[in-house]
C-alpha atoms as a PDB file:
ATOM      1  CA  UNK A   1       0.000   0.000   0.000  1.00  0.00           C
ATOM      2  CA  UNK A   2       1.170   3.066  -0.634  1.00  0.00           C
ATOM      3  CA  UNK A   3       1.991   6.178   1.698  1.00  0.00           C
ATOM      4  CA  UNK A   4      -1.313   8.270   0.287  1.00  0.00           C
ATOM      5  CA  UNK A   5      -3.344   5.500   1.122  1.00  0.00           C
ATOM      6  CA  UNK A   6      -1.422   5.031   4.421  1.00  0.00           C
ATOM      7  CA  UNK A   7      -2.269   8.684   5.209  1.00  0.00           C
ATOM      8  CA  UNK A   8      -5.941   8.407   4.088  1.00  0.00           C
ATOM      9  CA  UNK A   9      -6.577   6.071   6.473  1.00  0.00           C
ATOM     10  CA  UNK A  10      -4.739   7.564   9.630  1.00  0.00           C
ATOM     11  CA  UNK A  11      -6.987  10.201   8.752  1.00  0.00           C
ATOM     12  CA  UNK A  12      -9.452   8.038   9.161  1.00  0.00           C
ATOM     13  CA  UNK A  13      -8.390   6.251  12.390  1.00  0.00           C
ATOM     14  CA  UNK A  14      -8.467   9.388  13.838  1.00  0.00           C
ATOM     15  CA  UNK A  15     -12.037   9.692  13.151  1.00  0.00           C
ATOM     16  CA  UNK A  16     -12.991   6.433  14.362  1.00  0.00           C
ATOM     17  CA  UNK A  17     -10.949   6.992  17.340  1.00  0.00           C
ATOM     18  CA  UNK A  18     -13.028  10.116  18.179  1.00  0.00           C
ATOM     19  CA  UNK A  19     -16.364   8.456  18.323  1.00  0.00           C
ATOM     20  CA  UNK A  20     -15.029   5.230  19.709  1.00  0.00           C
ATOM     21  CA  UNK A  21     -12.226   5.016  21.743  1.00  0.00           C
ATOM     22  CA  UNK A  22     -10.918   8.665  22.474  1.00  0.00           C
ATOM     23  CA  UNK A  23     -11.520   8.904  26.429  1.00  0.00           C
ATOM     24  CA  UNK A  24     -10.492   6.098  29.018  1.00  0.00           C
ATOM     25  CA  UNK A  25     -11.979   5.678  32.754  1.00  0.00           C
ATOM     26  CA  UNK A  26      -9.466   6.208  34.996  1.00  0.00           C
ATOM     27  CA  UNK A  27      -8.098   3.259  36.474  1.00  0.00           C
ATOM     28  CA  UNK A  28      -9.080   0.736  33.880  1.00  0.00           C
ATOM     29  CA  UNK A  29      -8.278   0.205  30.338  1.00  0.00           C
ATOM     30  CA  UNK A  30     -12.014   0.311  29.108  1.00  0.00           C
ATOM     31  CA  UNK A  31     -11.992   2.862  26.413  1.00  0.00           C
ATOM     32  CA  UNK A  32     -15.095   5.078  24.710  1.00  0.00           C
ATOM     33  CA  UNK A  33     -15.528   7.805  22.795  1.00  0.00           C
ATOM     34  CA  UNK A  34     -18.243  10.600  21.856  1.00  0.00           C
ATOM     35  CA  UNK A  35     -20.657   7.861  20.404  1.00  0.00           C
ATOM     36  CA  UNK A  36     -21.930   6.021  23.125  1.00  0.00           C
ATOM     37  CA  UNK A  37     -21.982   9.706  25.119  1.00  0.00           C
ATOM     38  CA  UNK A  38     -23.994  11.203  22.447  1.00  0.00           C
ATOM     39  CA  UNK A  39     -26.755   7.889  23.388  1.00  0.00           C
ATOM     40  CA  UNK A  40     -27.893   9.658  26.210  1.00  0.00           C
ATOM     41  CA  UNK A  41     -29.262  12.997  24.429  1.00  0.00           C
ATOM     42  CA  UNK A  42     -32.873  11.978  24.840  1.00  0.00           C
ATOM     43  CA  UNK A  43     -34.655  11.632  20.981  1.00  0.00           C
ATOM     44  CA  UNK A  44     -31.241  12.537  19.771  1.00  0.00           C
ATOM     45  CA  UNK A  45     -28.624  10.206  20.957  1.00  0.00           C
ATOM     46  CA  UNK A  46     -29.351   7.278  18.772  1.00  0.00           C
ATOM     47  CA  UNK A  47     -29.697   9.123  15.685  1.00  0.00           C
ATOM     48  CA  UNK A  48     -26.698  11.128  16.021  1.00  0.00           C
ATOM     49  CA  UNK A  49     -24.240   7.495  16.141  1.00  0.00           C
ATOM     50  CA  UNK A  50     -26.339   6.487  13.187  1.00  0.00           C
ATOM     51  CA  UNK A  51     -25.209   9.924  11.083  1.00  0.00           C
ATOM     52  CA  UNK A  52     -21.548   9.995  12.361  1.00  0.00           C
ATOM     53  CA  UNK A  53     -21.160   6.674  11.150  1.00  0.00           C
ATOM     54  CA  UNK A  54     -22.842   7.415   7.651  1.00  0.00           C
ATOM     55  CA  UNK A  55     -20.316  10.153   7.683  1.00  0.00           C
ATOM     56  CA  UNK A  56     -17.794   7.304   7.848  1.00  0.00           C
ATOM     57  CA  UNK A  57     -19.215   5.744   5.108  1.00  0.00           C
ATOM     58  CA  UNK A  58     -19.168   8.426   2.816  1.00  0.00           C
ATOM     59  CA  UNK A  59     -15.642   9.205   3.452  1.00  0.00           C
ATOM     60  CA  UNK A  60     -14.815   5.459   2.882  1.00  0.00           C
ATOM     61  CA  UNK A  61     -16.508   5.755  -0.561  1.00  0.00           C
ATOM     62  CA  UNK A  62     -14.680   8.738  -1.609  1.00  0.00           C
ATOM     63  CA  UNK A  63     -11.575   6.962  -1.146  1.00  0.00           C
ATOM     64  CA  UNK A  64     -13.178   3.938  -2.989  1.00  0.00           C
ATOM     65  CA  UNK A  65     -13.552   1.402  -1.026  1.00  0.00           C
ATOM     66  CA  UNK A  66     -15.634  -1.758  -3.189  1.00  0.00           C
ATOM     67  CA  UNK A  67     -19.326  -2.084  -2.760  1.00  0.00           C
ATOM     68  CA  UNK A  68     -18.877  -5.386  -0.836  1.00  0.00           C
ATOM     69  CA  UNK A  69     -16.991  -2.962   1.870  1.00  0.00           C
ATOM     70  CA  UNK A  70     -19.927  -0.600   2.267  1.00  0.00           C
ATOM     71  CA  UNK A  71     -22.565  -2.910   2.237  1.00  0.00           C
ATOM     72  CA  UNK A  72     -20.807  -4.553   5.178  1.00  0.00           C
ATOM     73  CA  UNK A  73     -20.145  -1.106   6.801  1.00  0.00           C
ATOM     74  CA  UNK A  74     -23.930  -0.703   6.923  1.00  0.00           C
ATOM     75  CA  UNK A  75     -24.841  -3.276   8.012  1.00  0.00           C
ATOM     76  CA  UNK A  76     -22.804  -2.770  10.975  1.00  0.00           C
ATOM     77  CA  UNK A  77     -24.013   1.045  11.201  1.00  0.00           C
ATOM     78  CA  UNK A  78     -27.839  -0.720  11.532  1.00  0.00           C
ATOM     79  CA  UNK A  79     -27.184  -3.469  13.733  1.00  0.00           C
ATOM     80  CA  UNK A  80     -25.356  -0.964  16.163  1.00  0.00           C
ATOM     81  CA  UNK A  81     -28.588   1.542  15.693  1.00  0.00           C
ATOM     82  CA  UNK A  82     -30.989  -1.586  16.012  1.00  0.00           C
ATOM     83  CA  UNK A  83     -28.806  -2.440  19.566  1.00  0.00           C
ATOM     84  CA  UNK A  84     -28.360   1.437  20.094  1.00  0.00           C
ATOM     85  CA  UNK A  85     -32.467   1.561  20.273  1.00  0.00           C
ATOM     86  CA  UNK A  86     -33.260  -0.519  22.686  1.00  0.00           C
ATOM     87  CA  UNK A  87     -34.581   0.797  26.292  1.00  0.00           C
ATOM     88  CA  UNK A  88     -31.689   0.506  29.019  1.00  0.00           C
ATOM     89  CA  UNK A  89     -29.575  -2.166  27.236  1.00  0.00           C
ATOM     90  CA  UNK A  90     -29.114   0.178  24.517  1.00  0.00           C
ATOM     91  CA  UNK A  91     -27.213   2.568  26.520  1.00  0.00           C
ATOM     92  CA  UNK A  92     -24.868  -0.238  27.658  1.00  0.00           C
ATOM     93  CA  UNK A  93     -24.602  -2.277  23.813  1.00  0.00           C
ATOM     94  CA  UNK A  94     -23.243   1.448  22.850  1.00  0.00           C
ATOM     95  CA  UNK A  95     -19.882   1.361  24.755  1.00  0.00           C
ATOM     96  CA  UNK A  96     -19.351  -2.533  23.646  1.00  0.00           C
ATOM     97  CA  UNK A  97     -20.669  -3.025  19.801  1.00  0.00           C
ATOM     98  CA  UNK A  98     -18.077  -0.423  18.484  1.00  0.00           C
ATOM     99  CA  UNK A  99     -19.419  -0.747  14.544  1.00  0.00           C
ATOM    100  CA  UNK A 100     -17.525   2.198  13.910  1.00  0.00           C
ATOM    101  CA  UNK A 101     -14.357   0.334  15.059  1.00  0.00           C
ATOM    102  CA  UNK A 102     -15.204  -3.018  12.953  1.00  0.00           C
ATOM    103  CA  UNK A 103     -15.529  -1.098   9.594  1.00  0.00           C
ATOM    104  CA  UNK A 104     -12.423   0.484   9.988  1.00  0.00           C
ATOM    105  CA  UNK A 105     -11.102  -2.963  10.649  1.00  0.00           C
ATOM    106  CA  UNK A 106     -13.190  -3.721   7.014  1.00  0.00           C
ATOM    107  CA  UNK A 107     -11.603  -0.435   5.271  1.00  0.00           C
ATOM    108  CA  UNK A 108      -7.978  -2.550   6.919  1.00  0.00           C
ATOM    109  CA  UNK A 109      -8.722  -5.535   5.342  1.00  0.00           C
ATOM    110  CA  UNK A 110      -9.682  -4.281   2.170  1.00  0.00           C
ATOM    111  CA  UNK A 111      -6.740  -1.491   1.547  1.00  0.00           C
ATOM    112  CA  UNK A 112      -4.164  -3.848   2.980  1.00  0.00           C
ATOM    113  CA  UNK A 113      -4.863  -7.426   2.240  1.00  0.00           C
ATOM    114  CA  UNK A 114      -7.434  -6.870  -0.467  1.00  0.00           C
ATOM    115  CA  UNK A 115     -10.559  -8.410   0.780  1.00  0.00           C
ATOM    116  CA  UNK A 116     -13.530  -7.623   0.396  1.00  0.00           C
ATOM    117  CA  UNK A 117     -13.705  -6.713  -3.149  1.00  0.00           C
ATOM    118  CA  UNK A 118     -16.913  -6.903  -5.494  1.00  0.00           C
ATOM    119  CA  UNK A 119     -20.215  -5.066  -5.932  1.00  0.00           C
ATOM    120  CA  UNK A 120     -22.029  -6.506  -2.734  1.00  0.00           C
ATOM    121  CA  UNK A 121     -25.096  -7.461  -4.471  1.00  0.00           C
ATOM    122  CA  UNK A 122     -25.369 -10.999  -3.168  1.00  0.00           C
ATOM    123  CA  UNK A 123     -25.484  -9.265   0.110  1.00  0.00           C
ATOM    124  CA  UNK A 124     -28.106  -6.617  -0.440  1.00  0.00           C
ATOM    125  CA  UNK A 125     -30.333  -9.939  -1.823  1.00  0.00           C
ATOM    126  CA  UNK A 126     -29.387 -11.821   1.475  1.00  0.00           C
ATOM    127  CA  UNK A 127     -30.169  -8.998   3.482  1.00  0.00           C
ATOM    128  CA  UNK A 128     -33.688  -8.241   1.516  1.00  0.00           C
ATOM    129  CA  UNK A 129     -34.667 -12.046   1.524  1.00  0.00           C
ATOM    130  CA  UNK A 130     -34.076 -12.174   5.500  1.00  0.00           C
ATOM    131  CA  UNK A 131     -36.166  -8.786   5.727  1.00  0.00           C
ATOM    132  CA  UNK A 132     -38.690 -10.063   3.698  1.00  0.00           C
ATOM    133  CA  UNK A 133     -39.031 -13.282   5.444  1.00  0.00           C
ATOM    134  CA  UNK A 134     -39.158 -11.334   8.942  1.00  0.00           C
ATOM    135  CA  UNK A 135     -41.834  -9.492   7.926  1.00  0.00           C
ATOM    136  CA  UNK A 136     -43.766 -12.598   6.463  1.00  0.00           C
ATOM    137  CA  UNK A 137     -43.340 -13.876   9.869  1.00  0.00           C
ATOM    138  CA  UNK A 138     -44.016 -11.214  11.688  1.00  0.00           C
ATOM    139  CA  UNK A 139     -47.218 -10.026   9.297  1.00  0.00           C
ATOM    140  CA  UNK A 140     -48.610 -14.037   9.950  1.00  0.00           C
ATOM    141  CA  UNK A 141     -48.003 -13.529  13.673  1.00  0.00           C
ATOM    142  CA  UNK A 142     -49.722 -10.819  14.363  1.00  0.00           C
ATOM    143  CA  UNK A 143     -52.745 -11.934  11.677  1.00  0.00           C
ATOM    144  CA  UNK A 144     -53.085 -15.371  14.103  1.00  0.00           C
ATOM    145  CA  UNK A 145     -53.168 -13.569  17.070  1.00  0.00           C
ATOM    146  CA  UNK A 146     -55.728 -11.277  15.844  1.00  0.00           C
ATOM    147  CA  UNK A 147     -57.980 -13.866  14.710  1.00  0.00           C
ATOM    148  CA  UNK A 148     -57.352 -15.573  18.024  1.00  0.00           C
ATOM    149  CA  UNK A 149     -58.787 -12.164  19.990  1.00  0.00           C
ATOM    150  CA  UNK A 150     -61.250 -11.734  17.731  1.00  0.00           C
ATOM    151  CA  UNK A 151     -62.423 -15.372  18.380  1.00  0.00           C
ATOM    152  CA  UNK A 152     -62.036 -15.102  21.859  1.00  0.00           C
ATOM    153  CA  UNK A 153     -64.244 -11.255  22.065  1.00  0.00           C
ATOM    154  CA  UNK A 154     -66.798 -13.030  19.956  1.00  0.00           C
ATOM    155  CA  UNK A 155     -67.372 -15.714  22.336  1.00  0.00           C
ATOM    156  CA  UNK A 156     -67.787 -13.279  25.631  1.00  0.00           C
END
């Protein structure tokens, strides 16, 4: 790899650093950053990881990473936002599910041992066939259970 591409992704370590790992508590070696502080900004918190971390994103694509790479950087951004959401645990998921961390370890992989590479197609269908079958699921759920309460008002 090259020293540009060397530099381009210090500058990007730096970043990730910030919102992950920039601050430690005093007397351990547990480290955080701005992202899992930002989680407490009632209404806010959440969202805000969510954008700093599409702000990662976009500066991975300008210095063009594959679409594999970014499909798996999203995925991380929503399964940290899906963890991020959650009442109580979501608060403490924040300081240990570090997504911004693992796609920098992706950006790593793919500048310095080239993996990664291709459009990431296969894994938008994946992810879309999953989706699609969780809401089947969920859809037939809640149509049974309705049914059910319907049968069971009906015979009161």
């Amino acid at each position: 790899m090259d020293n540009s591409k060397q530099e381009q992704l210090e500058s990007l370590r730096k970043y990730v650093e910030l919102l992950e790992s920039k601050f430690t508590i005093p007397g351990t070696q547990f480290k955080f950053g701005i992202d899992p502080i930002l989680n407490f900004i009632p209404g806010l918190g959440s969202y805000s990881g969510l954008i700093l971390g599409f702000v990662f994103v976009f500066l991975a694509h300008k210095k063009g990473v594959s679409g594999k790479v970014k499909v798996l950087m999203f995925r991380n951004l929503i399964l940290d936002h899906i963890l991020g959401s959650l009442p109580i645990a979501g608060y403490v998921t924040d300081f240990f599910y570090k997504s911004n961390e693992k796609n920098m370890r992706l950006l790593e992989e793919h500048f310095m041992e080239e993996k990664h590479t291709g459009s990431g197609w296969k894994l938008i269908l994946i992810f879309i066939l999953i989706s699609l079958s969780i809401l089947f699921i969920t859809v037939t759920v809640f149509i049974w259970m309705l049914t059910k309460l319907i049968a069971f008002i009906s015979q009161v």
